[in-house]
N, C-alpha and C. Protein backbone atom coordinates (compact mmCIF):
# COMPACT_ATOMS: atom_id res chain seq x y z
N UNK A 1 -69.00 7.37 93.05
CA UNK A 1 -68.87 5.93 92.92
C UNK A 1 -67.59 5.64 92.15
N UNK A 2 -66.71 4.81 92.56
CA UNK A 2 -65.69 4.61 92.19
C UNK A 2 -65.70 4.02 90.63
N UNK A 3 -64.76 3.97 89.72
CA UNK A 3 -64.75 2.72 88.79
C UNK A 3 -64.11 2.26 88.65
N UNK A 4 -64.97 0.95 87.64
CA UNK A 4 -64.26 -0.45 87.69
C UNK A 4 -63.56 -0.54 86.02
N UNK A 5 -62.48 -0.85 86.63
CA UNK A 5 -61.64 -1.15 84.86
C UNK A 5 -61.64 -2.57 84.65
N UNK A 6 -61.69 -2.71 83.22
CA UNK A 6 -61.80 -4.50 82.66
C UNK A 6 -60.28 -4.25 82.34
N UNK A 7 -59.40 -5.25 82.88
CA UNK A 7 -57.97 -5.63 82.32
C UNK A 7 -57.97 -6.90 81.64
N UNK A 8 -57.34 -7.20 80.52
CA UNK A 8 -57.12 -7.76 79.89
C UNK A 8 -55.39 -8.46 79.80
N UNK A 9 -55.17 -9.20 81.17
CA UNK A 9 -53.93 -9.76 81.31
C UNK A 9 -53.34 -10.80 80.39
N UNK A 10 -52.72 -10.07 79.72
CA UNK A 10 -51.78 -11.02 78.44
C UNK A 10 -50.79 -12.10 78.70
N UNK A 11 -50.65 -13.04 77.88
CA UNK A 11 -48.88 -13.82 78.18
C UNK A 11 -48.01 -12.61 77.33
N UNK A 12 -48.46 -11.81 76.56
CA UNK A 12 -47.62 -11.16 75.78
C UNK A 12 -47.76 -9.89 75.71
N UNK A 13 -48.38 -9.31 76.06
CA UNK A 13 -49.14 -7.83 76.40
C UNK A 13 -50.44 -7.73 77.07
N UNK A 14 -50.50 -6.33 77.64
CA UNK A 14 -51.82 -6.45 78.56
C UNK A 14 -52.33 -5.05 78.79
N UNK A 15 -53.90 -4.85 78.82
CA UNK A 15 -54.26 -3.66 78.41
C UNK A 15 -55.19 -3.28 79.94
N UNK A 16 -55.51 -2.06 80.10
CA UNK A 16 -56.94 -2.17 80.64
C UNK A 16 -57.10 -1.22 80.07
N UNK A 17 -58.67 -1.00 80.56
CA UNK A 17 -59.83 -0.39 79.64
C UNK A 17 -60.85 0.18 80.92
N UNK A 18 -61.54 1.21 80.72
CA UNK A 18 -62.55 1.97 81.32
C UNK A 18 -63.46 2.25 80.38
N UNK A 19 -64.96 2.26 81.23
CA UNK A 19 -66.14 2.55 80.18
C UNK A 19 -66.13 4.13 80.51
N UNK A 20 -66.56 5.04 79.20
CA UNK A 20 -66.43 6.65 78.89
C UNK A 20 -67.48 6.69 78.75
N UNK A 21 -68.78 7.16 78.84
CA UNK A 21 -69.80 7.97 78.11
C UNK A 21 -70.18 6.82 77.21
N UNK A 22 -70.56 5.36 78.33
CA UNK A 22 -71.06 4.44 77.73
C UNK A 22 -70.02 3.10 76.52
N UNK A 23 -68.91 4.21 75.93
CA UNK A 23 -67.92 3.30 75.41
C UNK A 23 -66.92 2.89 76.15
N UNK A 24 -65.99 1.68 75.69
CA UNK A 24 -64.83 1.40 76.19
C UNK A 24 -63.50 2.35 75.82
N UNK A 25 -63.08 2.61 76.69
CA UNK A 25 -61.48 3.24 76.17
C UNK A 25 -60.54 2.71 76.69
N UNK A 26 -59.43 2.43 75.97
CA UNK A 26 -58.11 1.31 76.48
C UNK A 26 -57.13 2.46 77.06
N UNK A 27 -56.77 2.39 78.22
CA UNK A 27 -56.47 3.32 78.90
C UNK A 27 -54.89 3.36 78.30
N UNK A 28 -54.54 4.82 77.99
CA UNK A 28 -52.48 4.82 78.36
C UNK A 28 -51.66 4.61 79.39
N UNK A 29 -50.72 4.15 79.38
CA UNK A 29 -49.93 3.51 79.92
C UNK A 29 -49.21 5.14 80.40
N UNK A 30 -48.50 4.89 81.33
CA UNK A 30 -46.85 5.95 81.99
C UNK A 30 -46.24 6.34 80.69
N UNK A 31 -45.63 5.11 80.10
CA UNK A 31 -45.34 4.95 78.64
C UNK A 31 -45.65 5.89 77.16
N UNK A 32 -47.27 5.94 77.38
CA UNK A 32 -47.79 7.07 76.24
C UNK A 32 -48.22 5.78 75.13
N UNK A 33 -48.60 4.59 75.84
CA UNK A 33 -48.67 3.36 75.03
C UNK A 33 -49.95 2.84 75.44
N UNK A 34 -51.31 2.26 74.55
CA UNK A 34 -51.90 1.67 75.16
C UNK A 34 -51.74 -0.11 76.01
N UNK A 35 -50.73 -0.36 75.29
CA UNK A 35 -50.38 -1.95 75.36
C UNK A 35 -49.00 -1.99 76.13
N UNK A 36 -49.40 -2.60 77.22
CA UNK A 36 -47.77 -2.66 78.07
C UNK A 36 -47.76 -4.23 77.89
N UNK A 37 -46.24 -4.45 77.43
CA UNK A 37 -45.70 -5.90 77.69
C UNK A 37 -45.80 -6.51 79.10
N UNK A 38 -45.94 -7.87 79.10
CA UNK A 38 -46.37 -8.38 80.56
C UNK A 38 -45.11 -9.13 80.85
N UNK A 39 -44.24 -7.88 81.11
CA UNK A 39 -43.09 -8.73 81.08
C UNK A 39 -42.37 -7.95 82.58
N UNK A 40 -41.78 -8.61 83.52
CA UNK A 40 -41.07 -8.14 84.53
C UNK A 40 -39.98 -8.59 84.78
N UNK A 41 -39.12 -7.36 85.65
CA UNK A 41 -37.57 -7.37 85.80
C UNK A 41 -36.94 -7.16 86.78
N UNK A 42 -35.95 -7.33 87.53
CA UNK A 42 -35.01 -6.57 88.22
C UNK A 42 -33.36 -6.38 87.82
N UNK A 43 -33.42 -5.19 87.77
CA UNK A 43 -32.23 -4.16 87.14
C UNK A 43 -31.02 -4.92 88.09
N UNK A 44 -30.05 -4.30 87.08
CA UNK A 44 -28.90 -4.93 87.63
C UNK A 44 -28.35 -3.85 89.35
N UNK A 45 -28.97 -3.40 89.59
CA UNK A 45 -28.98 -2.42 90.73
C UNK A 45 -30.19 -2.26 91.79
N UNK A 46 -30.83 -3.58 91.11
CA UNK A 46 -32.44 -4.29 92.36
C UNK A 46 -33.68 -3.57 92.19
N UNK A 47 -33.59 -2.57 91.45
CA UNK A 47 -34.70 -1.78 90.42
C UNK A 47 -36.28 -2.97 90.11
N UNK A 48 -36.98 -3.03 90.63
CA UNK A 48 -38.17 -3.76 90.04
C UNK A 48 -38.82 -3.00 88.92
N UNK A 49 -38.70 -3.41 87.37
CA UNK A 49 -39.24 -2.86 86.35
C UNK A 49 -40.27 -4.00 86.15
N UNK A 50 -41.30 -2.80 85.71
CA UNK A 50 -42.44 -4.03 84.59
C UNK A 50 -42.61 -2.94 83.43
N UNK A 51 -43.27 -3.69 82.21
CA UNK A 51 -43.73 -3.40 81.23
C UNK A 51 -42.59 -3.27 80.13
N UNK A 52 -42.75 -1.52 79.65
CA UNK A 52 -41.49 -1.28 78.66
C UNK A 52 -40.33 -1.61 79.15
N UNK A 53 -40.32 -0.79 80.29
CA UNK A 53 -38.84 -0.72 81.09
C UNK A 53 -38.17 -1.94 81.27
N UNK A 54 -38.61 -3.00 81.30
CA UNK A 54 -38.72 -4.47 81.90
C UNK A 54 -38.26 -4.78 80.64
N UNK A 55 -38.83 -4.84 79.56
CA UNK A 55 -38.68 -5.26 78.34
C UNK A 55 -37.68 -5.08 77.57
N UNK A 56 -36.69 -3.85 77.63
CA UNK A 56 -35.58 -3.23 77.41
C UNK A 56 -34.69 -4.44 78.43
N UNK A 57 -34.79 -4.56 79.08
CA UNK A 57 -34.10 -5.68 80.28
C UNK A 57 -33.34 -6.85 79.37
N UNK A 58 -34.54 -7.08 78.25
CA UNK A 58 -34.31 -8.21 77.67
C UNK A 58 -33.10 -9.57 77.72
N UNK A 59 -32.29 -8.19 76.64
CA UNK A 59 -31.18 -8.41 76.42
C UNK A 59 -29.36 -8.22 76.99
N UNK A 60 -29.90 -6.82 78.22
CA UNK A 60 -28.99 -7.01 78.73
C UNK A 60 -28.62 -7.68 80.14
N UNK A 61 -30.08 -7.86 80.58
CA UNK A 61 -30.34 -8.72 81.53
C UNK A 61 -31.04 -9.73 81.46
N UNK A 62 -30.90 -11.23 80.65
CA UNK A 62 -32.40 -11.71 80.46
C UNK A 62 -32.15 -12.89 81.64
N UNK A 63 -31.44 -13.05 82.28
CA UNK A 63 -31.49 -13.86 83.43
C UNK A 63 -32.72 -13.22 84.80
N UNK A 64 -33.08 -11.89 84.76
CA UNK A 64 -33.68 -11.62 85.57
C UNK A 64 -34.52 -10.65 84.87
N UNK A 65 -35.11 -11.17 83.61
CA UNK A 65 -36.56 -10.58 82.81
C UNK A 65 -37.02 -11.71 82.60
N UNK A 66 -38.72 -11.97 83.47
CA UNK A 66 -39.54 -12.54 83.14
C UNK A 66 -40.78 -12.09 82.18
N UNK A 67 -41.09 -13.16 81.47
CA UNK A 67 -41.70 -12.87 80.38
C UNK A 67 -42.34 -14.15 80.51
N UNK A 68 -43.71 -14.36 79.77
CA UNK A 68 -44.58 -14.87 79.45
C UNK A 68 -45.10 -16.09 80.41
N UNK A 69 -44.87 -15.65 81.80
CA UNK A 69 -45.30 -16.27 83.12
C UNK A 69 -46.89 -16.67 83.31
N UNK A 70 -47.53 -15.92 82.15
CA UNK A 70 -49.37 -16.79 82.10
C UNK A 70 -48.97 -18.30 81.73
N UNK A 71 -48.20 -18.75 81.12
CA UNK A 71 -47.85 -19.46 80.54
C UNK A 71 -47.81 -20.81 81.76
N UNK A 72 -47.15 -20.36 82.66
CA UNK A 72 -46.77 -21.16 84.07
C UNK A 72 -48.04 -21.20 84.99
N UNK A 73 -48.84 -20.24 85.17
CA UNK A 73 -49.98 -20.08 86.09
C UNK A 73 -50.85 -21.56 86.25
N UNK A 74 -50.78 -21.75 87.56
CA UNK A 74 -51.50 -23.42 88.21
C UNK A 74 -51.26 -24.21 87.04
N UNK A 75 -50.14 -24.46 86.89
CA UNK A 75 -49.40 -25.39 86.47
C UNK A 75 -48.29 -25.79 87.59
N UNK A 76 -48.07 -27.38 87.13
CA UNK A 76 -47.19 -28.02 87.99
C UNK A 76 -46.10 -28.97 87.34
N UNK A 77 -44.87 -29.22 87.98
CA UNK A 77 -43.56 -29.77 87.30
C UNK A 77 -44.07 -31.53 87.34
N UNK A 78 -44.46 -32.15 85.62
CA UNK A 78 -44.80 -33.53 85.70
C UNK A 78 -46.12 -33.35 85.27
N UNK A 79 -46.78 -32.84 85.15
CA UNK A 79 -48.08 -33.14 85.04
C UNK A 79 -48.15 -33.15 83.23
N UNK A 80 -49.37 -33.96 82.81
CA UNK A 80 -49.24 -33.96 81.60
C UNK A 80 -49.54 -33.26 80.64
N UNK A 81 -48.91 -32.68 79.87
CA UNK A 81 -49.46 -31.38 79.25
C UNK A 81 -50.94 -31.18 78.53
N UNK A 82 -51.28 -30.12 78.28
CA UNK A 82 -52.72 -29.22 77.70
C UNK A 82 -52.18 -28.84 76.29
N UNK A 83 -52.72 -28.06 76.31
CA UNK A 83 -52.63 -27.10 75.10
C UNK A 83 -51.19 -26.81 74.93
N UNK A 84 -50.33 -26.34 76.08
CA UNK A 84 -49.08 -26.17 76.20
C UNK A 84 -48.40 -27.05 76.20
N UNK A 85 -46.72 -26.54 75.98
CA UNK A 85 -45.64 -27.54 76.54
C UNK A 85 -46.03 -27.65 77.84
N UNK A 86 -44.89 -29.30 77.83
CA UNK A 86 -44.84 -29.89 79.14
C UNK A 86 -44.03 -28.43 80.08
N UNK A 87 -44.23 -28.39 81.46
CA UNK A 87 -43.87 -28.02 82.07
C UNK A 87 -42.20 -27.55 81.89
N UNK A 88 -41.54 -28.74 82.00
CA UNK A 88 -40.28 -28.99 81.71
C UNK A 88 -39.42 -28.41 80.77
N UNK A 89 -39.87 -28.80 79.07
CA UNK A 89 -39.87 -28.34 78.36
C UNK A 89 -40.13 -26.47 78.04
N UNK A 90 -40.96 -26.10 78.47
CA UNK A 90 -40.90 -24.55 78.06
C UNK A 90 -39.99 -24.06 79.33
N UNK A 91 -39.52 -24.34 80.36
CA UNK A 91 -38.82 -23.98 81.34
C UNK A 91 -37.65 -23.71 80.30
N UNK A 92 -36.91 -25.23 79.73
CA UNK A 92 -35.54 -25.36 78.98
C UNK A 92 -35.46 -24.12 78.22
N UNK A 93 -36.80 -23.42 78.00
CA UNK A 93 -36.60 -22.56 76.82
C UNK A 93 -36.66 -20.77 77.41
N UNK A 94 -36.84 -20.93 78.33
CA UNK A 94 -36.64 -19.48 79.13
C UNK A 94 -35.34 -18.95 79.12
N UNK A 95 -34.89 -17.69 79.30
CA UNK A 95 -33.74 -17.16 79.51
C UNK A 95 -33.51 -17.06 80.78
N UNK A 96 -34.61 -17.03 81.80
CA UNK A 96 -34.83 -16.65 83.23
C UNK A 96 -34.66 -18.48 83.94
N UNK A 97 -34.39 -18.56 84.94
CA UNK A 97 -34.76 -19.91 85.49
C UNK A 97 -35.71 -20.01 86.06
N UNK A 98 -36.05 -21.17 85.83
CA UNK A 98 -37.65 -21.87 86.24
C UNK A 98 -37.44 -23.10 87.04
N UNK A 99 -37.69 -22.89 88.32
CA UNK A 99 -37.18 -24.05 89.04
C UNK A 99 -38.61 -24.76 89.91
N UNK A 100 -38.62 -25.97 90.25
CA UNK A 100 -39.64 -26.77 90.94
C UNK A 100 -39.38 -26.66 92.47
N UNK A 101 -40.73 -25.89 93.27
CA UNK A 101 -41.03 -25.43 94.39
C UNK A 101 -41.54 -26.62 95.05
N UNK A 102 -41.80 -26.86 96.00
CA UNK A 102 -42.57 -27.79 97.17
C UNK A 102 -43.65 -27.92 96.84
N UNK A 103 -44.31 -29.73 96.51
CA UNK A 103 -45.39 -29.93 95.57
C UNK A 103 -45.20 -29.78 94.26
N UNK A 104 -44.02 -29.66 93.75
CA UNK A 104 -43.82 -29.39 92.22
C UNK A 104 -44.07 -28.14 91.89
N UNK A 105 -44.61 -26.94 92.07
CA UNK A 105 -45.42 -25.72 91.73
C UNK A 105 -44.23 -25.25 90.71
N UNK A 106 -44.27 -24.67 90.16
CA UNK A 106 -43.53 -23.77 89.29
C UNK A 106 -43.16 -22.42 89.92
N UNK A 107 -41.70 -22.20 90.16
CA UNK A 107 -40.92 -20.99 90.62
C UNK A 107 -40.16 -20.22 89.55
N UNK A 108 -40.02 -19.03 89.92
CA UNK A 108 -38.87 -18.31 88.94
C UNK A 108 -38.21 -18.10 89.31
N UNK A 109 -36.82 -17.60 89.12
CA UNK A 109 -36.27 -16.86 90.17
C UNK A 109 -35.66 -15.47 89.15
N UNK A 110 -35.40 -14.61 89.98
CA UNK A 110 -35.19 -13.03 89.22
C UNK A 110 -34.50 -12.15 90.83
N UNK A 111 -33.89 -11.66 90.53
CA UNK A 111 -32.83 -10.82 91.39
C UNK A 111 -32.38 -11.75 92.44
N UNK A 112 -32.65 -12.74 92.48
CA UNK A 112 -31.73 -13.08 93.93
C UNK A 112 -32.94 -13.78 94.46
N UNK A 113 -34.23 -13.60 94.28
CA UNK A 113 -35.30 -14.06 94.89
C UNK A 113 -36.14 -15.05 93.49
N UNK A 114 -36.58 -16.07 94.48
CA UNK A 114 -37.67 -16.81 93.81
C UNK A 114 -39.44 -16.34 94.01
N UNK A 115 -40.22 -16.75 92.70
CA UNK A 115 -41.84 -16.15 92.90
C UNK A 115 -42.36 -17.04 92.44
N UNK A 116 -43.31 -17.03 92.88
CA UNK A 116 -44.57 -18.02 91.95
C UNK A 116 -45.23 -17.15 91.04
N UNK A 117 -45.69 -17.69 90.18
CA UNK A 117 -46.37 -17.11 88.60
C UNK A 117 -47.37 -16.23 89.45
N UNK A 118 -48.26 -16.74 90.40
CA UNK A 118 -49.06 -15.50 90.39
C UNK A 118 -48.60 -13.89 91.49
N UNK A 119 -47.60 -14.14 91.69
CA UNK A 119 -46.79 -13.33 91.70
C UNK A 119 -46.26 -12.02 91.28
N UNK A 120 -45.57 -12.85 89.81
CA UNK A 120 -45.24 -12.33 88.96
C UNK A 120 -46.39 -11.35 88.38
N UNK A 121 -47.28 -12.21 88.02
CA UNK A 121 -48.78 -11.62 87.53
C UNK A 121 -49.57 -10.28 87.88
N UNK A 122 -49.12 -10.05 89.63
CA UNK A 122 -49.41 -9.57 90.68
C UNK A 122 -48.68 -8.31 90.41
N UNK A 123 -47.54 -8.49 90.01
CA UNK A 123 -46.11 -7.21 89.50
C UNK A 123 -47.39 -6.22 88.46
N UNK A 124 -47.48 -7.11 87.01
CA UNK A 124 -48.09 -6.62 86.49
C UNK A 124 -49.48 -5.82 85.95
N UNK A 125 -50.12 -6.77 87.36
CA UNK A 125 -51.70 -5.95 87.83
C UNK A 125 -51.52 -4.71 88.64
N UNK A 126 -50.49 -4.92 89.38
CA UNK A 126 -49.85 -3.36 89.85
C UNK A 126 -49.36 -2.16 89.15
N UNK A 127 -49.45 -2.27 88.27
CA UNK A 127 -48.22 -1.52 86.92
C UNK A 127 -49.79 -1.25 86.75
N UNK A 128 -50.62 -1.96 86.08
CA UNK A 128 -51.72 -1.61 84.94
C UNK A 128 -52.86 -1.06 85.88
N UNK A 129 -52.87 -1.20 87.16
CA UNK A 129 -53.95 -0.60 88.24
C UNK A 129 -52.96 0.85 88.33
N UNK A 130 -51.89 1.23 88.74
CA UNK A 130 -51.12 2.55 88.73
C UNK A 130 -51.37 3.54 87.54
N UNK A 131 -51.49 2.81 86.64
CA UNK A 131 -51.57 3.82 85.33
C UNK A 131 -53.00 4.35 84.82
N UNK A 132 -54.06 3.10 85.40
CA UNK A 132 -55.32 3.76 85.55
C UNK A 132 -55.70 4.67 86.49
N UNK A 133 -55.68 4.14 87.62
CA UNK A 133 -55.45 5.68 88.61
C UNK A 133 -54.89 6.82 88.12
N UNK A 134 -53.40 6.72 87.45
CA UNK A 134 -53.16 8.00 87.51
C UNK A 134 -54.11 8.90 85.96
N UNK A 135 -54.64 7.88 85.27
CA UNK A 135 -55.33 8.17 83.91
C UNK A 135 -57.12 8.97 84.61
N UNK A 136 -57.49 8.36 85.08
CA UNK A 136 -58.65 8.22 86.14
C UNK A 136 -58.41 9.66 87.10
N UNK A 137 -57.16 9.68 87.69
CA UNK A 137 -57.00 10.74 89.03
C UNK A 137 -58.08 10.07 90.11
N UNK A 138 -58.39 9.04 90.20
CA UNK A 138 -58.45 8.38 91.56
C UNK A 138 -58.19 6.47 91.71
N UNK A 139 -58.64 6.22 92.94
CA UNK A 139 -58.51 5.08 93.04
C UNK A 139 -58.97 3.67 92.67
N UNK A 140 -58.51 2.73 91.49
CA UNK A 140 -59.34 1.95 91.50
C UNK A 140 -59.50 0.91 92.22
N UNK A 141 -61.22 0.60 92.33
CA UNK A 141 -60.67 -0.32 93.56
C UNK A 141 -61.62 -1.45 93.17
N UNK A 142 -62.16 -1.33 92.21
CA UNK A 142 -62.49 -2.24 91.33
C UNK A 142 -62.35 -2.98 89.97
N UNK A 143 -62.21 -4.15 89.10
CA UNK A 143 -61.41 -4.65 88.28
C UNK A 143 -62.09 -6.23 87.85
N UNK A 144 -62.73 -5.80 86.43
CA UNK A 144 -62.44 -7.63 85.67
C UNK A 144 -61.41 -7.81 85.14
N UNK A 145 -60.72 -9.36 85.40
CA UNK A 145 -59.69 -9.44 84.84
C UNK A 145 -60.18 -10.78 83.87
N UNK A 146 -59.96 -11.07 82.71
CA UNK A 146 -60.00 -11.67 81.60
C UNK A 146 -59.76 -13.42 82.03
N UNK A 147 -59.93 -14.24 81.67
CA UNK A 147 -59.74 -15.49 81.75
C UNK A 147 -59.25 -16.54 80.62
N UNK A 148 -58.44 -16.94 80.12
CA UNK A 148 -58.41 -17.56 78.79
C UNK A 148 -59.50 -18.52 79.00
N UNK A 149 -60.26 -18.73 77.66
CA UNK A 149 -61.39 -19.95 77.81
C UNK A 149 -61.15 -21.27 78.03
N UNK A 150 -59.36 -21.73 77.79
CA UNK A 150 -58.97 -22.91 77.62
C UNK A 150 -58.17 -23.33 79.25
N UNK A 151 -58.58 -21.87 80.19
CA UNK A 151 -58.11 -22.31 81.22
C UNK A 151 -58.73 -23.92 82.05
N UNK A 152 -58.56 -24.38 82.52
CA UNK A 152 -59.12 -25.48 83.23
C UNK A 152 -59.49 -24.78 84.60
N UNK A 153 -60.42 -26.11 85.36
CA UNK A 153 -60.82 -26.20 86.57
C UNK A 153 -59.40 -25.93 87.65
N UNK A 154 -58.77 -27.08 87.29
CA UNK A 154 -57.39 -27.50 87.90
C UNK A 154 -56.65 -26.54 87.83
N UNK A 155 -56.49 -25.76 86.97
CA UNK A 155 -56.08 -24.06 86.92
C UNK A 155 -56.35 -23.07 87.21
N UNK A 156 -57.82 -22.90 87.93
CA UNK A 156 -58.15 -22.08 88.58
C UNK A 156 -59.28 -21.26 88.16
N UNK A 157 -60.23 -21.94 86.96
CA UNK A 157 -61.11 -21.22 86.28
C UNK A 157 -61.97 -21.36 86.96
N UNK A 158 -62.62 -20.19 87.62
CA UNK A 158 -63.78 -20.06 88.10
C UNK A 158 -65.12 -21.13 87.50
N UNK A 159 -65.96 -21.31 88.47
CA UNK A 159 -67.40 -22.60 88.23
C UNK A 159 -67.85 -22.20 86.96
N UNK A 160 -68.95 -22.43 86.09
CA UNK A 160 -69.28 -21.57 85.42
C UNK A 160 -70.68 -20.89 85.67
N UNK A 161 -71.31 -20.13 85.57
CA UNK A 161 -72.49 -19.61 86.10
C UNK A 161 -73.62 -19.94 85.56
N UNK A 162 -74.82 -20.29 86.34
CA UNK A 162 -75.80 -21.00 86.03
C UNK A 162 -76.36 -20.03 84.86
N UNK A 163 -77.12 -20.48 83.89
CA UNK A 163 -77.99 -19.85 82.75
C UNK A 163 -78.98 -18.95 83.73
N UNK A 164 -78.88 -17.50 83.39
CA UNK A 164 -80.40 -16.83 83.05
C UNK A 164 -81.24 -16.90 82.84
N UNK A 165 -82.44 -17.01 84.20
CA UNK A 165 -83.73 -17.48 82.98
C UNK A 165 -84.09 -16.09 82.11
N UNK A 166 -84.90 -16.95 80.76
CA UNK A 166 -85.62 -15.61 80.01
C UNK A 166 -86.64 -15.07 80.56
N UNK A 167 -87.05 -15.28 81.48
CA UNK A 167 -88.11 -14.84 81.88
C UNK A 167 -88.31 -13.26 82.62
């Protein structure tokens, strides 16, 4: 029977985890790290990096290192802000560009190409599913992924599930 890893997708780092002999263990990274940055890149030579590698990008590439793209997820350009900055506003503050897609949606753009946040997201569930496999030595093909509690409906938070009876 295959297993299922709980990931824990960060705006700022992101872990997964497998149950051992009943406990949780936060799996290592390629890296030799349990915590990979949720940060993605393309090298000045079209290289798709995520995590450390990506993160090193920073500074000598930060036009095409994205970083903290939970941030953008079902969000839209205009709408009135949450918890977060306006749309607009945390764009101004990126090193990467953040440009308004068809319907307003929120785009990035990084090597030459534009993505949508879940996308990006998508980079990094790939990175953190690769490193469990290779931690594991097989395939996972199962996965919880974490939800912030302050996500909204309008954002994509799942219904919530009816109560248990005690019975």
């Amino acid at each position: 029977m295959p297993k299922a890893v709980g990931i824990d997708l960060g705006t700022t780092l992101s872990e997964v985890a497998v149950m051992e002999g009943g406990q949780p263990v936060v799996i290592t990274n390629a890296e030799g790290s349990r915590l990979t940055p949720s940060i993605v890149a393309v090298s000045k030579t079209g290289e798709r990096l995520v995590g450390q590698v990506a993160k090193r990008q920073m500074i000598t590439n930060p036009e095409n290192t994205v970083y903290s793209i939970k941030r953008f997820m079902g969000r839209k350009w205009g709408e009135p802000p949450g918890r977060e900055l306006p749309v607009e506003e945390d764009a101004r503050r990126k090193t990467y560009r953040v440009t308004r897609g068809s319907n307003n949606e929120v785009r990035v753009a990084m090597g030459g190409r534009e993505y949508s946040p879940p996308e990006i997201s998508a980079m990094i569930l790939q990175k953190l599913k690769a490193d469990a496999e290779a931690y594991l030595g097989e395939k996972v093909t199962e996965a919880v992924i974490t939800v912030p509690a302050y996500l909204t409906t309008a954002r994509g938070r799942p219904p919530r599930m009816p109560a248990r009876s005690q019975g």
